[in-house]
Protein backbone atom coordinates (compact mmCIF):
# COMPACT_ATOMS: atom_id res chain seq x y z
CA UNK A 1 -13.60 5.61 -16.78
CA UNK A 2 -14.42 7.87 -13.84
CA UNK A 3 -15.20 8.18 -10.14
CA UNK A 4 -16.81 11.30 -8.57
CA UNK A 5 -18.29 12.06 -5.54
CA UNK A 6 -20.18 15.21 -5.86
CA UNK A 7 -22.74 17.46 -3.26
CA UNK A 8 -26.28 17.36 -5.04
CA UNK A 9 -29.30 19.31 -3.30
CA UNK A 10 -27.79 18.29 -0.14
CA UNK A 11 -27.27 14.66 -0.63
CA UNK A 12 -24.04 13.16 -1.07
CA UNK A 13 -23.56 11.59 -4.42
CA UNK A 14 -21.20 9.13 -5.79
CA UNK A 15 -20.71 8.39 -9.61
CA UNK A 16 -18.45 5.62 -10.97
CA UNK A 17 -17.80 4.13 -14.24
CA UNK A 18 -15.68 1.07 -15.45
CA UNK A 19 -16.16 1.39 -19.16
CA UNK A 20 -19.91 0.28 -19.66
CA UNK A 21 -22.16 1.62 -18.02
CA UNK A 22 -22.37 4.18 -14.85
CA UNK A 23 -23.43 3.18 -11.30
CA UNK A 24 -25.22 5.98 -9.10
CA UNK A 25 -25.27 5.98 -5.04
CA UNK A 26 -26.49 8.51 -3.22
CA UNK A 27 -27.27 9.09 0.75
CA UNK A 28 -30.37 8.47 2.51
CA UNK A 29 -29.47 12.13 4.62
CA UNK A 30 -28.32 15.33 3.77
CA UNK A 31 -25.95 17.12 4.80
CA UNK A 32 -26.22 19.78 7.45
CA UNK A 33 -24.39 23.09 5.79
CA UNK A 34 -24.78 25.30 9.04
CA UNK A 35 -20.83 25.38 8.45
CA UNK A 36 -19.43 24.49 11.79
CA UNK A 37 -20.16 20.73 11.96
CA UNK A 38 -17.59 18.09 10.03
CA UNK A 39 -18.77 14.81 8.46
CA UNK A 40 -17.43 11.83 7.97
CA UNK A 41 -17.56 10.37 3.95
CA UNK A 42 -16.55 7.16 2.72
CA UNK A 43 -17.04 6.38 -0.84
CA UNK A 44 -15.56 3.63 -3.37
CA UNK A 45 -15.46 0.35 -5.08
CA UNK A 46 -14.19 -3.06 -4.57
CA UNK A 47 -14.58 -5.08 -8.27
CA UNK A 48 -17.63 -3.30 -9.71
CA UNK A 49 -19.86 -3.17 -6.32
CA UNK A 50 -19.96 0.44 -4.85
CA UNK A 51 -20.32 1.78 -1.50
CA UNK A 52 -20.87 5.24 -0.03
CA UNK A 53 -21.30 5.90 3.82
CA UNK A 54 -22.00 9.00 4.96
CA UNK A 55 -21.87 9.53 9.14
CA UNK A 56 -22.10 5.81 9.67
CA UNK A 57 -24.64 5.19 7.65
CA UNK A 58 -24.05 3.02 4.49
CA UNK A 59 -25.44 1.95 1.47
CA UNK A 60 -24.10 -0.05 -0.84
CA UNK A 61 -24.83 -1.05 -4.61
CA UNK A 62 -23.84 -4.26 -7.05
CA UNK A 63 -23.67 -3.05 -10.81
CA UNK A 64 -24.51 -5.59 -13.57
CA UNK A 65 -22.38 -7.93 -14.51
CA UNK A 66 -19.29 -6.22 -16.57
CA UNK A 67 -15.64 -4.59 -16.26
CA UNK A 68 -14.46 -4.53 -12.50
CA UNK A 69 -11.40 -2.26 -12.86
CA UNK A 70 -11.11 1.55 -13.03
CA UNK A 71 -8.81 2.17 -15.80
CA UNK A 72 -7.94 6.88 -14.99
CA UNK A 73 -5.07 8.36 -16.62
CA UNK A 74 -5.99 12.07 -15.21
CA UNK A 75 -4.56 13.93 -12.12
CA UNK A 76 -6.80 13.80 -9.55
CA UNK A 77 -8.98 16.61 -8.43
CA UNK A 78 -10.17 17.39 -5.14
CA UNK A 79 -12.97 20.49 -4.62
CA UNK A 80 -13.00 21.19 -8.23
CA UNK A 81 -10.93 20.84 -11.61
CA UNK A 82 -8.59 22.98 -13.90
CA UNK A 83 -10.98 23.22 -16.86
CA UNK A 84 -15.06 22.10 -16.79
CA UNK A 85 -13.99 19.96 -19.82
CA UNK A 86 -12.65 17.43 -18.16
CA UNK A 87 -15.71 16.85 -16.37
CA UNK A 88 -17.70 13.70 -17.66
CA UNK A 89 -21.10 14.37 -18.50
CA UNK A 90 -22.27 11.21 -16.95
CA UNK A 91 -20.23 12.37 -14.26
CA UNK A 92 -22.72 14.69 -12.49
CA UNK A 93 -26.32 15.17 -12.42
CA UNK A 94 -26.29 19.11 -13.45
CA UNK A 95 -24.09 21.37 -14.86
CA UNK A 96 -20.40 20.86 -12.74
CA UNK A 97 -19.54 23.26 -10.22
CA UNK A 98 -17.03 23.80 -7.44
CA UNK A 99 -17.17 23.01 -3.79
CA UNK A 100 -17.41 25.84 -1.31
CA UNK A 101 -16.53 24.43 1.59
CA UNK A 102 -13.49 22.65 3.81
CA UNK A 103 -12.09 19.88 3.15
CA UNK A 104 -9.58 17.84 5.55
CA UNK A 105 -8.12 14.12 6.26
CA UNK A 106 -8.39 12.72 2.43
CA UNK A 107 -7.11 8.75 2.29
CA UNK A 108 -6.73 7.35 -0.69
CA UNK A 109 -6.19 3.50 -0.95
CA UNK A 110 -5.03 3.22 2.53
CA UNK A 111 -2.51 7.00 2.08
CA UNK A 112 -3.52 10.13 3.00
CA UNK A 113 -3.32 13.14 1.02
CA UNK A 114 -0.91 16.36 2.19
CA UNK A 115 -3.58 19.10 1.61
CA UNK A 116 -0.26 21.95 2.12
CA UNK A 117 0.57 24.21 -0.19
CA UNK A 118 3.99 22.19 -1.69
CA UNK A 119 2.39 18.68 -1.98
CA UNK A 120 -0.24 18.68 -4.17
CA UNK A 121 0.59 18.91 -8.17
CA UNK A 122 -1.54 22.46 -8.14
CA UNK A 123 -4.52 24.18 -7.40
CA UNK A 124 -6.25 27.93 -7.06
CA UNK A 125 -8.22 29.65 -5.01
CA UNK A 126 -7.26 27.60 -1.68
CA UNK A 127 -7.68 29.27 1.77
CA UNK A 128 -6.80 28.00 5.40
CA UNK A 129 -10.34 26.43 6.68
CA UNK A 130 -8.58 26.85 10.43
CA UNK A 131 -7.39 30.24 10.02
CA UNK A 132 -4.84 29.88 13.37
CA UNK A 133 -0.95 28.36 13.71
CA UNK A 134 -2.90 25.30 14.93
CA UNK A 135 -4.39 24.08 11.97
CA UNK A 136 -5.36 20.19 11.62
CA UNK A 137 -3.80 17.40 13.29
CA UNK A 138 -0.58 19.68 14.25
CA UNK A 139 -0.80 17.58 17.27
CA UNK A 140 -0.17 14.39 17.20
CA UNK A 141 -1.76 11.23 18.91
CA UNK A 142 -4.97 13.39 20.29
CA UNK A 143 -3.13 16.08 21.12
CA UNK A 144 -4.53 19.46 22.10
CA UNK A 145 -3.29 22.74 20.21
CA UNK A 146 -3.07 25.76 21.44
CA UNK A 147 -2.28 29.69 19.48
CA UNK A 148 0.28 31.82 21.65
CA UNK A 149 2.42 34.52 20.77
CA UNK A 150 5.36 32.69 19.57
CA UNK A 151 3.53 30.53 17.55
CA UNK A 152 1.16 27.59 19.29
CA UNK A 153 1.97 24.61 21.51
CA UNK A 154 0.50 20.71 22.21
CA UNK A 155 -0.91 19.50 25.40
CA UNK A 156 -0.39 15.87 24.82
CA UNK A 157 -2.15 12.83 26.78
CA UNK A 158 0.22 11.25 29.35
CA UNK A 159 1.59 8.54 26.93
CA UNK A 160 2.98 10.89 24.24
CA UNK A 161 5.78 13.65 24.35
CA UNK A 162 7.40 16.07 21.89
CA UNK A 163 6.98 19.59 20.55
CA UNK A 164 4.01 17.68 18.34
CA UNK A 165 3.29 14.65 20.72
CA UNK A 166 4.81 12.37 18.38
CA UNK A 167 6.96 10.43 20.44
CA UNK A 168 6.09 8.33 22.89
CA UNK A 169 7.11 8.53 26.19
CA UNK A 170 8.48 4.80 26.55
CA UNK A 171 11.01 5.97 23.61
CA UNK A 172 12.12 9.19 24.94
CA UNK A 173 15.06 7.65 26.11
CA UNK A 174 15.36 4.38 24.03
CA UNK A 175 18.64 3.11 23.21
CA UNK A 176 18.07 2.07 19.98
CA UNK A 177 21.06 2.37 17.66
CA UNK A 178 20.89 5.95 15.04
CA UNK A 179 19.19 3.51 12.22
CA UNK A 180 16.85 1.31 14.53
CA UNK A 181 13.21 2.05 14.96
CA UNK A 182 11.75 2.22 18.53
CA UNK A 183 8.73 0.48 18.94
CA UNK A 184 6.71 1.38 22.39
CA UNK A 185 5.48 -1.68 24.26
CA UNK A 186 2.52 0.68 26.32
CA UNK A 187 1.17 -3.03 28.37
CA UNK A 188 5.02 -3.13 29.63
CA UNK A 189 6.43 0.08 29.99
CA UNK A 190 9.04 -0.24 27.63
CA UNK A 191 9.98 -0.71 24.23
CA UNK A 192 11.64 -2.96 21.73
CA UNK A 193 14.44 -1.66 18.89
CA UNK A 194 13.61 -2.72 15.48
CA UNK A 195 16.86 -3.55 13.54
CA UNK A 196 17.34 -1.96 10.09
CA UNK A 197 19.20 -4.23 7.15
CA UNK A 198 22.67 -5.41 7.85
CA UNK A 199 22.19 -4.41 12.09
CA UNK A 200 21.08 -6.96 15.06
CA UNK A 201 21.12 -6.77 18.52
CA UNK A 202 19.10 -5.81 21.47
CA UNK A 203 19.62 -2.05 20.80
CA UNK A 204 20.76 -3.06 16.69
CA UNK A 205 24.36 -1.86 17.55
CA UNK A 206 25.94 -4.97 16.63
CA UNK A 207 26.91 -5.07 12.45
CA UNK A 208 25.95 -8.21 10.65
CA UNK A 209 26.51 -9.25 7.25
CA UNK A 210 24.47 -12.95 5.21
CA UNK A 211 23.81 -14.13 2.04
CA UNK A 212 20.91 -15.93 3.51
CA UNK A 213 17.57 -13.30 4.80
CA UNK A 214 16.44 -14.51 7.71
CA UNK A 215 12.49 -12.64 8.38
CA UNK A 216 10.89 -12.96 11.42
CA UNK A 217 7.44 -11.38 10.79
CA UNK A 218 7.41 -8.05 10.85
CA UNK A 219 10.06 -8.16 8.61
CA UNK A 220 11.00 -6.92 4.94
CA UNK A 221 13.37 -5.97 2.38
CA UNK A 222 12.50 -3.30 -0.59
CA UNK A 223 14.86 -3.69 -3.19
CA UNK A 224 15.01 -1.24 -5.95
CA UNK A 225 15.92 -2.26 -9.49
CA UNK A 226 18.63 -0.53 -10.43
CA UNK A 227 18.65 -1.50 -14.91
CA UNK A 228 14.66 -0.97 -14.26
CA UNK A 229 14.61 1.38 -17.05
CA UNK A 230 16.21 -1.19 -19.56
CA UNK A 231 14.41 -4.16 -19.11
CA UNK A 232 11.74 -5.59 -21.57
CA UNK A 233 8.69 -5.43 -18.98
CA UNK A 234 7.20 -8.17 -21.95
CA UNK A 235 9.61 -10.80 -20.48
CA UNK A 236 9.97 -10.57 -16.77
CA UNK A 237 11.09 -13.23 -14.86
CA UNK A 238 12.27 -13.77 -10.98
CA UNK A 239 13.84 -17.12 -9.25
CA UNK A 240 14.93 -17.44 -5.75
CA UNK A 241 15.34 -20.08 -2.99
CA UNK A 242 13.20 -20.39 -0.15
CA UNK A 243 12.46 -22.50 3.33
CA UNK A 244 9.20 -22.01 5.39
CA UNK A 245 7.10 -23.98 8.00
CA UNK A 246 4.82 -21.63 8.18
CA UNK A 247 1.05 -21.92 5.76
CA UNK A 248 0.79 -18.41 5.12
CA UNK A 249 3.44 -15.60 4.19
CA UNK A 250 4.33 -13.26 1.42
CA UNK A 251 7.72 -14.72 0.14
CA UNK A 252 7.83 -11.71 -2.80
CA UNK A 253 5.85 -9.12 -4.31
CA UNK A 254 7.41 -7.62 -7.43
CA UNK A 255 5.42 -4.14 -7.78
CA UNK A 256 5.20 -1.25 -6.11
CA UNK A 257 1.52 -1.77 -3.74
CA UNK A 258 0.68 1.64 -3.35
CA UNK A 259 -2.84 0.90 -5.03
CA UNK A 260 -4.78 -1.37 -7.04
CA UNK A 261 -3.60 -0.09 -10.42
CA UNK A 262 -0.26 -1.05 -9.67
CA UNK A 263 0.91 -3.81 -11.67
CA UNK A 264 2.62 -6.98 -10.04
CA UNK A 265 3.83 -10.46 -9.76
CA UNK A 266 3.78 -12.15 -6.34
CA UNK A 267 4.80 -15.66 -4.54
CA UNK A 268 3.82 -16.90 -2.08
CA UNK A 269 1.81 -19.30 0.68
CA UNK A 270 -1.99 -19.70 1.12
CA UNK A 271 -3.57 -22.47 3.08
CA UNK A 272 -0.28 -24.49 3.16
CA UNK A 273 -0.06 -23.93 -0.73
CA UNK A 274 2.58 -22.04 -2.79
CA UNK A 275 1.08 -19.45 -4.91
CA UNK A 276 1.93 -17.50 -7.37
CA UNK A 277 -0.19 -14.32 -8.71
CA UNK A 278 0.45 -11.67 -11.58
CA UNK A 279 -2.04 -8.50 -12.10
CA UNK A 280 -2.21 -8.25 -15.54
CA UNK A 281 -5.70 -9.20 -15.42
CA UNK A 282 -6.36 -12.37 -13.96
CA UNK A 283 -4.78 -14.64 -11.32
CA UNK A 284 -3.03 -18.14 -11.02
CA UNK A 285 -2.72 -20.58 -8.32
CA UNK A 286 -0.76 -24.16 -7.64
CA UNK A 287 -0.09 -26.00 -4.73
CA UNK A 288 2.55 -27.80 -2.58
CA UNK A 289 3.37 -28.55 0.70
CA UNK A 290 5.40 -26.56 3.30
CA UNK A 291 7.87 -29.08 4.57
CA UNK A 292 11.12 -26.88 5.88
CA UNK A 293 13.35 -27.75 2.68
CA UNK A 294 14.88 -25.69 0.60
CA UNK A 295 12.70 -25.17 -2.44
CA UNK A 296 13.81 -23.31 -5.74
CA UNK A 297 10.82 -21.51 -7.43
CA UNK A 298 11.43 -19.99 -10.76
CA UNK A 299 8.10 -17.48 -12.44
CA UNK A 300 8.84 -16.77 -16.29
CA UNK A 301 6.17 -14.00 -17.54
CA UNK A 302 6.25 -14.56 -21.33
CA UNK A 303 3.80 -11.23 -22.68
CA UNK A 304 0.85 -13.09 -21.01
CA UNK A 305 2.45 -16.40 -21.01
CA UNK A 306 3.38 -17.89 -17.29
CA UNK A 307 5.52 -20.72 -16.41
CA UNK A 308 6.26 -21.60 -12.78
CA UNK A 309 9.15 -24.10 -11.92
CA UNK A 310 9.43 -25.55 -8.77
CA UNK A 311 12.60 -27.51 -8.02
CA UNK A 312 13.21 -26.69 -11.90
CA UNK A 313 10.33 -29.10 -12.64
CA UNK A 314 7.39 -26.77 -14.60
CA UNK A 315 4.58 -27.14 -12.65
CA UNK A 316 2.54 -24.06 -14.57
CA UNK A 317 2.37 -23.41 -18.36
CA UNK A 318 -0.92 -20.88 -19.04
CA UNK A 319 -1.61 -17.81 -21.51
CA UNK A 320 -3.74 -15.80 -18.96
CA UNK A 321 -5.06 -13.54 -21.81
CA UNK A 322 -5.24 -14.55 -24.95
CA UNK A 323 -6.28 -11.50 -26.20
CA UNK A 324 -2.98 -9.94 -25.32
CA UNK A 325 -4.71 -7.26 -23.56
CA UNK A 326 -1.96 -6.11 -21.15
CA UNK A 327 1.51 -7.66 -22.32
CA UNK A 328 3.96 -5.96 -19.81
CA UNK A 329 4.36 -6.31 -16.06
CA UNK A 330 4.64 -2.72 -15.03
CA UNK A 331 5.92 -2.94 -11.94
CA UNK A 332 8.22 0.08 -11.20
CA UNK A 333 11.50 -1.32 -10.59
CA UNK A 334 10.33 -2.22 -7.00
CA UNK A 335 10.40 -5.42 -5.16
CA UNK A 336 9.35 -6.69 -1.36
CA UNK A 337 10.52 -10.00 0.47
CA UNK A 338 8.85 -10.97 3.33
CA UNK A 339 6.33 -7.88 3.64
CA UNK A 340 5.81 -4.52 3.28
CA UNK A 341 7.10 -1.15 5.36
CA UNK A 342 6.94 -1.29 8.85
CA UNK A 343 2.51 -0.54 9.52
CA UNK A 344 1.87 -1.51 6.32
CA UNK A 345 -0.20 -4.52 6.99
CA UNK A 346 0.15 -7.67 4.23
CA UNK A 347 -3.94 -8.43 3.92
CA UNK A 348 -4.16 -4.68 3.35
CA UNK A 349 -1.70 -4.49 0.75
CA UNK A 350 -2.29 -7.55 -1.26
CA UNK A 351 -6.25 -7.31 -0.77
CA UNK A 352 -6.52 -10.13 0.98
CA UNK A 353 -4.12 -12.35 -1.61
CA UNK A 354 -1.99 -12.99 1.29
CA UNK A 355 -2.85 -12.99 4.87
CA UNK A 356 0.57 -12.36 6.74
CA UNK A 357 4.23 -11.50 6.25
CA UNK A 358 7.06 -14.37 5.53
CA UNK A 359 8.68 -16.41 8.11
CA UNK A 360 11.63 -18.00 6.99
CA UNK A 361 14.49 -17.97 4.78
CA UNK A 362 15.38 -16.40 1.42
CA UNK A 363 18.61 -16.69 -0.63
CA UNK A 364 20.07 -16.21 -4.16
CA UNK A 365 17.67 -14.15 -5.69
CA UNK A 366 17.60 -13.54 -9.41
CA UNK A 367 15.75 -11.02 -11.94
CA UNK A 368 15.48 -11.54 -15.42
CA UNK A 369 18.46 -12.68 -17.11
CA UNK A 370 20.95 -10.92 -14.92
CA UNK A 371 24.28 -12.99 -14.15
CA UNK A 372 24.33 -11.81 -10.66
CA UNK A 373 22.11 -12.56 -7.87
CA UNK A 374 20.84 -9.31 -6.49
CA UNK A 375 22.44 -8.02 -2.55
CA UNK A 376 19.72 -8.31 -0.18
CA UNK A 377 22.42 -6.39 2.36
CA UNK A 378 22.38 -3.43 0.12
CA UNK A 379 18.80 -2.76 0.14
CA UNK A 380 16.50 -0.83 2.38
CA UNK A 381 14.63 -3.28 5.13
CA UNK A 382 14.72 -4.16 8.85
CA UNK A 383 13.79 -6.55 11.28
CA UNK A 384 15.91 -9.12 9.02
CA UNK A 385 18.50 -11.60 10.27
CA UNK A 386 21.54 -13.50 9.46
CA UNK A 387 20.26 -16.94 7.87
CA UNK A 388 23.71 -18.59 6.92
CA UNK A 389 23.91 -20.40 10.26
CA UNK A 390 20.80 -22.47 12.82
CA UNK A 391 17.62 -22.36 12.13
């Protein structure tokens, strides 16, 4: 399988293949190579449909019916690669060749790429396309740079301070305890302190402890496994109590969701139903109601067997690939309650599988076969509260 998005004649090209057969795109313009104007390119796939959009203008194309994932094991090259080998022939129209050109702002599934000289796994032959201290997006928020002497400095528009603009000016003297995050509130001059784990408070300079998570919205825990490495990914399983009023929320997601190769098993509520998913190939879905009780939900992942207990009645018994295709539920010895980092929007993350973060409560939460239930207070998260007591 491959993707590649490749200059031809002037046109912008983009090449994709899932394992049968290999869908072209290419622009309806060319591009303009007097060398001091940028373009805009966005290129990819959702399922097996392609799209490519150069400058704001898009076109779009469905491939035959067939595989819809893209299934790379190679590093990822950007201007050219190590060796012409590893170039697919169906890959390009004409014999490969580098880019000559610059290259800036590169987002991949929602993360942009650090194009510095210590981030990226290697290269050659790289040059600085600004050729000043200034560089690209030095400045933050729309600020402007400018070269002196000593080095450069940042104008920065009236709501942002800093050395880089990158603080703004409604948190430049927040009171927000050493851990807490200050969000600006621009419409009200001011700002609000975002707790981290086991903190609360107006500032989050008051020390809490629970053994019940209390989220909010906004809200999440990321819990790292620590016997990761020794488990039998074959035979996963999670169980853990929850209470909601809410129709919509992520309750877990058991993967890492840094992009749509990553495996994962998550709960959670849809349309006033509780559903459970698990990428290793296809989905699953069962309902019940969201009445404020306690509920126990228990997911067993048997190789491609799934049972789902709720209230330790099994609700869910189905072999979601017979064929055994994908047996084990790599999903890096991470796991989310109640969302994702602070920005990282739930729709974006789950692709739409869930539409909003968790509101409610969480408690005694167990993976695999462990004896112990896992300590919420010990992992990273914030906006999360002290559930033990109210409502």
């Amino acid at each position: 399988d491959f993707l590649c998005i490749s200059l031809v004649n002037g046109f912008i090209q983009l090449r994709y293949n899932l394992g049968d057969k290999t869908v072209i795109l290419q622009t309806f313009q060319k591009v303009h190579t007097n060398g001091n104007m940028w373009h805009s390119l966005k290129a990819g796939r959702a399922g097996n449909e392609g799209y490519l959009d150069l400058d704001g203008i898009n076109i779009t194309q469905k491939a035959s019916p067939g595989m819809n994932a893209l299934d790379t094991h190679t590093d990822f090259f950007v201007g050219g690669v190590s060796s012409l080998n590893l170039v697919n022939s169906m890959a390009v129209e004409n014999e490969p060749t580098s880019f000559t050109g610059c290259i800036r702002e590169i987002v991949i599934n929602n993360r942009e790429l650090k194009l510095t000289v210590t981030d990226p796994k290697g290269g050659a032959n790289i040059g600085d396309c600004d050729g000043t201290v200034c560089g690209y997006t030095v400045c933050k928020n729309n600020g402007t740079c400018q070269v002196e002497n000593s080095g450069f400095s940042c104008s920065c528009p009236r709501e942002w301070t800093g050395n880089t603009c990158e603080q703004s000016i409604h948190c430049s003297q927040n009171r927000c305890g050493s851990q807490a995050l200050c969000i600006p509130q621009t419409t009200s001059f001011s700002y609000v302190c975002v707790c981290a784990l086991g903190w609360s408070g107006k500032y989050c300079n008051s020390k809490i402890k629970f053994f019940i998570a209390k989220f909010i919205g906004n809200s999440y825990i990321k819990y790292t496994d620590p016997y990761y490495g020794k488990r039998d990914l074959q035979y996963s399983r999670i169980s853990l109590n929850f209470t909601t009023n809410q129709t919509e929320g992520l309750i877990v997601w058991m993967g890492k969701g840094e992009d749509e190769d990553n495996d994962f098993l998550a709960i959670g509520l849809a349309n006033g139903t509780l559903k459970v998913v698990i990428k290793l190939g296809e989905r699953i879905k069962y309902s019940t109601c969201c009445d404020e009780r306690w509920h126990f939900v228990t997911v067993v992942q048997n190789q491609t067997c799934i049972k789902v207990y709720l209230d330790e009645e099994l609700i869910l018994f189905e072999d979601i690939d017979p064929q055994r295709k994908y047996t084990a539920l790599n999903y890096g010895g991470i796991c989310y309650f109640g969302g994702f980092e602070i920005g990282r929007k739930v729709n974006i993350v789950t692709t739409g599988l869930f539409q909003k973060e968790f509101i409610g409560k969480i408690k005694d939460v167990v993976l695999f076969q462990d004896s112990k239930k896992i300590q919420l207070m010990k992992a990273e998260g914030y906006n999360v509260y002290n559930g033990n007591y109210g409502n």
